[in-house]
C-alpha atoms as a PDB file:
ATOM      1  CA  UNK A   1      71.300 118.376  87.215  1.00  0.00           C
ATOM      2  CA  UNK A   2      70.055 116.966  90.220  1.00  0.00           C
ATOM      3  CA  UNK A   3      71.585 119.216  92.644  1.00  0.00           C
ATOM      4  CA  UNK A   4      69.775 122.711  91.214  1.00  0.00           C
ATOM      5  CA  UNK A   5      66.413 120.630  92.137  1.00  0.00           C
ATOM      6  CA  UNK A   6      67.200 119.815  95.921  1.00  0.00           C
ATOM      7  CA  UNK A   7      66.086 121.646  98.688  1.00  0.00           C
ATOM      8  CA  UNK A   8      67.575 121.988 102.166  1.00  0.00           C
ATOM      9  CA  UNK A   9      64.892 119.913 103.435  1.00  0.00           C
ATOM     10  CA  UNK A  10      65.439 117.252 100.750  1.00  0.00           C
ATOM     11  CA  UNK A  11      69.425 117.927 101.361  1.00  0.00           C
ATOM     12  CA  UNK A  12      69.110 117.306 105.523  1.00  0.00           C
ATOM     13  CA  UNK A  13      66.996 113.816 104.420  1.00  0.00           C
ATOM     14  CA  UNK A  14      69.532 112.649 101.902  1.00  0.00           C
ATOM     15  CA  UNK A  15      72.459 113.259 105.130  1.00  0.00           C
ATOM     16  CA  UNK A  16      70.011 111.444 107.437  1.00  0.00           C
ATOM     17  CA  UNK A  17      69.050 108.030 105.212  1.00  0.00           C
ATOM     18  CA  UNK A  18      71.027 108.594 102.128  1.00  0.00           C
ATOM     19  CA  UNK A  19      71.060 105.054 101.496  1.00  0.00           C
ATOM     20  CA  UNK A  20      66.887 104.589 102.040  1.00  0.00           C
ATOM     21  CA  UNK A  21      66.594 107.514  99.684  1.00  0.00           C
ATOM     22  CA  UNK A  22      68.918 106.504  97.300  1.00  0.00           C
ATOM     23  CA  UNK A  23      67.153 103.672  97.052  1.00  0.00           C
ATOM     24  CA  UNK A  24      63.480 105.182  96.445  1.00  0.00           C
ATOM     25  CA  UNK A  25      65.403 107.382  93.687  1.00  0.00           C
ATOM     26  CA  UNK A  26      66.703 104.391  91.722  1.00  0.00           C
ATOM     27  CA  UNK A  27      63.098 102.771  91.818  1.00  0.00           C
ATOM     28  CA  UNK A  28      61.749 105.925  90.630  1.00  0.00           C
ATOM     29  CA  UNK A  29      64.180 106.798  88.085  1.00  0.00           C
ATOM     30  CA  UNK A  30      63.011 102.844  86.740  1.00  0.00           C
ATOM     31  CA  UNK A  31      59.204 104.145  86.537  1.00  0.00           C
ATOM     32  CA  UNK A  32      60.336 107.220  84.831  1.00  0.00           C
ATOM     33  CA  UNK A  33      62.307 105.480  82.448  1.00  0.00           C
ATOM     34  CA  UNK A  34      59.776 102.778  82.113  1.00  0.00           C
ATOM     35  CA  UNK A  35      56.742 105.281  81.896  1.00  0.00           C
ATOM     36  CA  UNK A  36      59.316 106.902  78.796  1.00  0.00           C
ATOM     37  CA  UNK A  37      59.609 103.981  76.845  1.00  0.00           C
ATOM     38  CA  UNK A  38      55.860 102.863  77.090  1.00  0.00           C
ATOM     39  CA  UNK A  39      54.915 106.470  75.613  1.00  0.00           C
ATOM     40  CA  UNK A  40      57.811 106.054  72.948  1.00  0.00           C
ATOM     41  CA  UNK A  41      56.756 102.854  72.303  1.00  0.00           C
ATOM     42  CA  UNK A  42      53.289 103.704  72.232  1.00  0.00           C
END
């Protein structure tokens, strides 16, 4: 799923600082999540 939405820019920073990016994706994937559940909830 994630793969069809990279680009080759996105692609040469993930080879670069994988681990920094990884990093920002898990905290974002947490505020999507969270953002989800607060307009479930709401």
């Amino acid at each position: 799923m994630l793969e069809t939405s990279i680009t080759p820019l996105q692609a040469h920073l993930y080879r670069t600082r994988s681990m920094y990016f990884i990093e920002i994706d898990f905290i974002l994937v947490l505020l999507i999540n969270g953002m989800s559940i607060r307009n479930d909830i709401l």
